[in-house]
C-alpha atoms as a PDB file:
ATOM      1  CA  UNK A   1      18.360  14.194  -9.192  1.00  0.00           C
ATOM      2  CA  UNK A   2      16.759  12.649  -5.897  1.00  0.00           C
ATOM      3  CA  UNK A   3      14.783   9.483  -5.984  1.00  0.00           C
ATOM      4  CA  UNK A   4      11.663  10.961  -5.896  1.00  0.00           C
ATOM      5  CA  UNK A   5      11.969  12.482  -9.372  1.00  0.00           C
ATOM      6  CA  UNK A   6      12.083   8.546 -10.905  1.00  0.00           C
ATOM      7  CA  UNK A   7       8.629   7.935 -10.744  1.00  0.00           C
ATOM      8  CA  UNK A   8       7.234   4.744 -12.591  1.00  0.00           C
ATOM      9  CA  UNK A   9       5.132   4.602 -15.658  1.00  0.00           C
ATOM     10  CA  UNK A  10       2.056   3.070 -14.988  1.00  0.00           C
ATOM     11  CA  UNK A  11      -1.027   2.686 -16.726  1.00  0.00           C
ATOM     12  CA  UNK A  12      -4.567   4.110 -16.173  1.00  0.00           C
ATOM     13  CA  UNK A  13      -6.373   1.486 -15.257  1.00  0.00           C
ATOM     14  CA  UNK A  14     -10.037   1.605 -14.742  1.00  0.00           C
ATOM     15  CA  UNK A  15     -11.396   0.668 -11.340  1.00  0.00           C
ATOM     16  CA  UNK A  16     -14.955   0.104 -12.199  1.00  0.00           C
ATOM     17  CA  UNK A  17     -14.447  -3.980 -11.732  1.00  0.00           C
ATOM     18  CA  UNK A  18     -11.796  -4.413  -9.414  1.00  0.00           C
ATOM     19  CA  UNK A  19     -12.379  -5.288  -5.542  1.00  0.00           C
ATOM     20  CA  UNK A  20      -9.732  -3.703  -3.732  1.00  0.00           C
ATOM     21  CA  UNK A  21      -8.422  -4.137  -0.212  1.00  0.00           C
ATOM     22  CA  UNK A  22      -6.088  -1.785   1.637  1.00  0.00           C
ATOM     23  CA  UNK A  23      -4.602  -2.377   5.311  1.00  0.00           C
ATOM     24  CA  UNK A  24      -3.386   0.849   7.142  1.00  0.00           C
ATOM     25  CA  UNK A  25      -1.401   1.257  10.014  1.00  0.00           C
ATOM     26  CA  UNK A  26      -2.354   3.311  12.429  1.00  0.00           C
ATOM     27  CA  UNK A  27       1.368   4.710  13.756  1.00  0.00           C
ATOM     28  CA  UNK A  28       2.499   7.759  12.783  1.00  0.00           C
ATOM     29  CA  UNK A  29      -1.287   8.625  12.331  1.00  0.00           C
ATOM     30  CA  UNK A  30      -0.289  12.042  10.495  1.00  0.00           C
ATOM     31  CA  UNK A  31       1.628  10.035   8.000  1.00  0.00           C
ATOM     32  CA  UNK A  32      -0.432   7.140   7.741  1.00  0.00           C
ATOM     33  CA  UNK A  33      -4.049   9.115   7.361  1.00  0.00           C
ATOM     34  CA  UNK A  34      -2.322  11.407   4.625  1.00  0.00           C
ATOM     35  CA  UNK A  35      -1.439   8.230   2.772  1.00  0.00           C
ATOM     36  CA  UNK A  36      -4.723   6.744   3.188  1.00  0.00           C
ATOM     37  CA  UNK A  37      -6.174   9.295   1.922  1.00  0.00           C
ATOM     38  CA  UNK A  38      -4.206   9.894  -1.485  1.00  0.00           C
ATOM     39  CA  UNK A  39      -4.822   6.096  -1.972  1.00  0.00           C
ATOM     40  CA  UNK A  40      -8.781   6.328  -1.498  1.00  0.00           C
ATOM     41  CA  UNK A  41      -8.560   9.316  -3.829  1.00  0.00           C
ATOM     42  CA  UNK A  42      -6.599   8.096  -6.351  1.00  0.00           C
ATOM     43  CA  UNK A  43      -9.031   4.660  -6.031  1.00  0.00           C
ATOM     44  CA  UNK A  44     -12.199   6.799  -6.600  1.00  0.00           C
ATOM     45  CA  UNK A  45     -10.869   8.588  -9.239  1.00  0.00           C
ATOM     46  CA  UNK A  46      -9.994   5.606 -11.031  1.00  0.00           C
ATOM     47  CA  UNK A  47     -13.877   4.353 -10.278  1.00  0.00           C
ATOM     48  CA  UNK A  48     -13.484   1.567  -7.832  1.00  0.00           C
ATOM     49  CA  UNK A  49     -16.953   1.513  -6.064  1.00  0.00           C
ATOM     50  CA  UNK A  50     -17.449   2.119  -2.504  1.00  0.00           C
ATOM     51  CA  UNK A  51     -19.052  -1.503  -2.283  1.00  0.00           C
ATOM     52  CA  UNK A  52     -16.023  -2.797  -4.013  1.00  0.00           C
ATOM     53  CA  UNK A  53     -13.089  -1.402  -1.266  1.00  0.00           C
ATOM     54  CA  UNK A  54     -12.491  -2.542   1.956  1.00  0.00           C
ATOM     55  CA  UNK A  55     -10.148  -0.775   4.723  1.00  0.00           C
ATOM     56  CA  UNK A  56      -8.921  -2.082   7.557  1.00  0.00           C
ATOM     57  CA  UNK A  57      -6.973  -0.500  10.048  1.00  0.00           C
ATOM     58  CA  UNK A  58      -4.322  -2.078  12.453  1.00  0.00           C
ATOM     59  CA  UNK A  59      -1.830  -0.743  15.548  1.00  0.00           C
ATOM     60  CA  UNK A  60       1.331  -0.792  13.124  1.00  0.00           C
ATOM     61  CA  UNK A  61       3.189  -1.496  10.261  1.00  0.00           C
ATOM     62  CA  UNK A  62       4.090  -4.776  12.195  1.00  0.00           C
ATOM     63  CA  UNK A  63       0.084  -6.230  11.695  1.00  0.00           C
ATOM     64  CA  UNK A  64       0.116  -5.387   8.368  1.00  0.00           C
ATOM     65  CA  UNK A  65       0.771  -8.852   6.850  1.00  0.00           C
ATOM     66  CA  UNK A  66      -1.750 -10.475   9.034  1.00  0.00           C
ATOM     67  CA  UNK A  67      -3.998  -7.943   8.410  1.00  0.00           C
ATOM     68  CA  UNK A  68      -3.566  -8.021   4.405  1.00  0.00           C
ATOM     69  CA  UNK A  69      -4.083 -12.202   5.047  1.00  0.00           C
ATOM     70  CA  UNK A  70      -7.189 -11.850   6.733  1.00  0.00           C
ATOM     71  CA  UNK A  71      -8.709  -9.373   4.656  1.00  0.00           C
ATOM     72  CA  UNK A  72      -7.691 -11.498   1.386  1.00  0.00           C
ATOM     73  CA  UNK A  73      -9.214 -14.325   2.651  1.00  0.00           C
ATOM     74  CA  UNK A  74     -12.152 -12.672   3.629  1.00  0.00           C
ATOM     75  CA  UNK A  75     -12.629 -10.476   0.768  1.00  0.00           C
ATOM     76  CA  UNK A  76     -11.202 -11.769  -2.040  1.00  0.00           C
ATOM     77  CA  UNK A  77     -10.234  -8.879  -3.275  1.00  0.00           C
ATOM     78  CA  UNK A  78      -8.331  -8.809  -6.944  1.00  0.00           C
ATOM     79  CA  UNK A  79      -5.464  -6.710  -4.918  1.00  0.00           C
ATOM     80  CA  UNK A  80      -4.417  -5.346  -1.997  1.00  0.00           C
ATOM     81  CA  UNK A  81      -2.961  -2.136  -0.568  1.00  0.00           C
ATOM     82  CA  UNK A  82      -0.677  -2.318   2.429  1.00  0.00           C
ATOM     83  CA  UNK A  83       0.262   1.181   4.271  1.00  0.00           C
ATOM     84  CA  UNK A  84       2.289   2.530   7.017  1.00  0.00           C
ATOM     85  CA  UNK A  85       5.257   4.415   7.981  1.00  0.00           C
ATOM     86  CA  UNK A  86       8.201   3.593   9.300  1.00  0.00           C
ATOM     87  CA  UNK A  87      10.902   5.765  10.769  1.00  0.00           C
ATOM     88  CA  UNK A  88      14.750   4.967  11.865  1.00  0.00           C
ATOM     89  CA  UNK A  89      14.817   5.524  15.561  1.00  0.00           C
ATOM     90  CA  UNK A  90      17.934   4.955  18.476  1.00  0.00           C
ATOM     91  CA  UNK A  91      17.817   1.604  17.788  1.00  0.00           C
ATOM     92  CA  UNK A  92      18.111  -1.024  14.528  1.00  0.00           C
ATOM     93  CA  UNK A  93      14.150  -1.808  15.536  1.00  0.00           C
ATOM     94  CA  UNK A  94      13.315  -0.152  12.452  1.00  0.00           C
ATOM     95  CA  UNK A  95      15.602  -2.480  10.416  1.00  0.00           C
ATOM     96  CA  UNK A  96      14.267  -5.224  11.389  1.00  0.00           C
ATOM     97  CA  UNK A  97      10.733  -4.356  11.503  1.00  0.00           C
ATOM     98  CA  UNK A  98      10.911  -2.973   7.393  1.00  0.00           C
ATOM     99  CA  UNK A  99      12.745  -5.650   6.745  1.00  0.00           C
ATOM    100  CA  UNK A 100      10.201  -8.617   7.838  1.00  0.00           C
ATOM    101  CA  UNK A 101       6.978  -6.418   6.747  1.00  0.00           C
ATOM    102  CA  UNK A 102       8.126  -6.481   3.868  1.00  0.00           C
ATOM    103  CA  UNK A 103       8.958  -9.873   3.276  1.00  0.00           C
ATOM    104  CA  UNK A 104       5.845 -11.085   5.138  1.00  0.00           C
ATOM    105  CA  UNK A 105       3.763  -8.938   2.835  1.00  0.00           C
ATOM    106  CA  UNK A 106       5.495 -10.653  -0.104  1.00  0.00           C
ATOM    107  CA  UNK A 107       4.741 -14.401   1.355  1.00  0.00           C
ATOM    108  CA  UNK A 108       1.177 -13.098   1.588  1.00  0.00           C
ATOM    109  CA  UNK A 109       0.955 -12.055  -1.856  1.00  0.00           C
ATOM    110  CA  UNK A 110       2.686 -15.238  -3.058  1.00  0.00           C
ATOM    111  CA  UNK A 111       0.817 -17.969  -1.047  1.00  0.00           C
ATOM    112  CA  UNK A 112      -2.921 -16.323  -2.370  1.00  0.00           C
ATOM    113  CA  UNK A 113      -2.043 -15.159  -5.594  1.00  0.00           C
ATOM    114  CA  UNK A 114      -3.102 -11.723  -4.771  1.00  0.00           C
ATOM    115  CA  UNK A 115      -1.281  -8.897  -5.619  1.00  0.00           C
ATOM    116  CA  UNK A 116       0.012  -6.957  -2.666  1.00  0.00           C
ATOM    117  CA  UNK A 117       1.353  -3.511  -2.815  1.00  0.00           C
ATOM    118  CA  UNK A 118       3.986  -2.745  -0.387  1.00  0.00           C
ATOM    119  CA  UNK A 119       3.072   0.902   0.794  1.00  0.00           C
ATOM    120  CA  UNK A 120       5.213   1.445   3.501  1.00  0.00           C
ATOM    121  CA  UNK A 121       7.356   3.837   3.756  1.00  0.00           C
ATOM    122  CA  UNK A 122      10.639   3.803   5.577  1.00  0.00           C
ATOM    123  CA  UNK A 123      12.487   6.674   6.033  1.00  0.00           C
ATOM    124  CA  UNK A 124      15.849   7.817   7.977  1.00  0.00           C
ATOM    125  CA  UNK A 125      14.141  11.005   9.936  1.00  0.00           C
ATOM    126  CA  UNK A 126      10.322  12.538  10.306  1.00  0.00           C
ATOM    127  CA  UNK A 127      11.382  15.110   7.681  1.00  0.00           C
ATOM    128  CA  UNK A 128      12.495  12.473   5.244  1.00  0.00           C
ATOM    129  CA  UNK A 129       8.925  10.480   6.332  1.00  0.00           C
ATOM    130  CA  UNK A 130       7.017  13.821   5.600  1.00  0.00           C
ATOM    131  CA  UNK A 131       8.298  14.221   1.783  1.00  0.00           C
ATOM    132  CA  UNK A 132       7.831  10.938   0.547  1.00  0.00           C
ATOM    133  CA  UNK A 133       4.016  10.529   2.659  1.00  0.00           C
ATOM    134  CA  UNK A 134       3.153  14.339   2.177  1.00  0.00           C
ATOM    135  CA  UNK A 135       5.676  15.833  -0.665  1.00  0.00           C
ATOM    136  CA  UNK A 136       4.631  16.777  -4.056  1.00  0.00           C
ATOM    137  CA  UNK A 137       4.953  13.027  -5.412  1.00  0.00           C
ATOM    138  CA  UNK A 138       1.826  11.490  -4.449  1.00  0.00           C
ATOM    139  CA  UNK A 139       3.033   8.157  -3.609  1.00  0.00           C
ATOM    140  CA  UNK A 140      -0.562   7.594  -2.519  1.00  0.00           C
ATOM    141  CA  UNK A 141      -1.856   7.450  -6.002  1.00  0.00           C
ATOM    142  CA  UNK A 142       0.845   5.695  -7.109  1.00  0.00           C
ATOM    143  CA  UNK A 143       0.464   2.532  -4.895  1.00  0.00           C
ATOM    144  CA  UNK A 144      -3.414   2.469  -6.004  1.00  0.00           C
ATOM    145  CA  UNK A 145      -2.520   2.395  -9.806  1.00  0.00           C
ATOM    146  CA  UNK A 146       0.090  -0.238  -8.779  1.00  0.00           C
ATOM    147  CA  UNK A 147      -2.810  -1.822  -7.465  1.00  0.00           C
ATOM    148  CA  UNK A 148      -4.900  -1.647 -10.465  1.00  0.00           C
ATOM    149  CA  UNK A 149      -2.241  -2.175 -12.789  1.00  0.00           C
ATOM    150  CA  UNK A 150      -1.636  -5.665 -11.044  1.00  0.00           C
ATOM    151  CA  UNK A 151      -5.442  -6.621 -10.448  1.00  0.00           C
ATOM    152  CA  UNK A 152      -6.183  -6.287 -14.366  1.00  0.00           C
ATOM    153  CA  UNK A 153      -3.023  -8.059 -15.007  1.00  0.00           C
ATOM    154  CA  UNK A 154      -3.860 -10.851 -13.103  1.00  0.00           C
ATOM    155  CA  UNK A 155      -7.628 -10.859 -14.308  1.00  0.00           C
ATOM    156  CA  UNK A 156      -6.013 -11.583 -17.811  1.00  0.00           C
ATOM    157  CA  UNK A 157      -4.440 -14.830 -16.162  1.00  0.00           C
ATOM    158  CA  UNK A 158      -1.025 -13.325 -15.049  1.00  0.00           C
ATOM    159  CA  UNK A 159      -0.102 -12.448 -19.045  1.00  0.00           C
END
């Protein structure tokens, strides 16, 4: 059974009332565009309103967390949507860049009490990259119910 068959349980939200933000990085534009899109989809079909998203689009998966900062603080958004791909190369770059996204995105979250949902993927080769951003799990639609699972939990005062 490969990792992609454990997907988690998560509940149908409604979008109608939520504001949400997502920050997309613009390397590995095949990638990152198919993900972007599954996550606008899966946003409209859960109702969010046009009015009520706001994208923002950066270099790489390395602006991310200053991108998701800004946009919180701008926006006030009741979650957040961070995107990109990341892909092992020569070196341990990719290591360390995952790595420190990921924590930075988590800092973010923590220091504005906004949910933040770590979309990016990291992957060993362009193959591996293609399954999880492209494959017949659309991870797309499952960071944007993340999303709105989180923004109605924290609506309800983090219960």
């Amino acid at each position: 059974m490969s990792a992609d068959t454990h997907v988690p349980a998560l509940s149908a939200a409604s979008g109608r009332h939520f504001r949400i933000g997502v920050v997309a990085a613009r390397y590995n534009p095949r990638l990152a565009d198919a993900l972007l899109g599954q996550v606008l989809a899966g946003l409209r079909r859960a109702g969010v309103k046009p009015g009520n998203l706001a994208v923002l689009r950066v270099p790489g998966s390395g602006e991310l967390p200053a991108a998701a900062q800004g946009l919180i603080a701008r926006r006030k958004p009741d979650a957040l949507i961070a995107l990109g791909v990341i892909i092992r190369g020569d070196t341990i770059h990719f290591e360390l860049l995952a790595g420190s996204v990921a924590h930075a995105l988590q800092r973010v979250s923590l220091a504005a009490r906004t949910p933040v949902i770590n979309g990016v993927i990291v992957a060993e080769t362009p193959r591996q990259a293609a399954a999880r951003a492209n494959g017949r799990i659309d991870r797309g639609a499952e960071f944007a119910r993340a999303a709105l699972s989180m923004a109605a939990l924290k609506r309800k005062g983090w219960r």
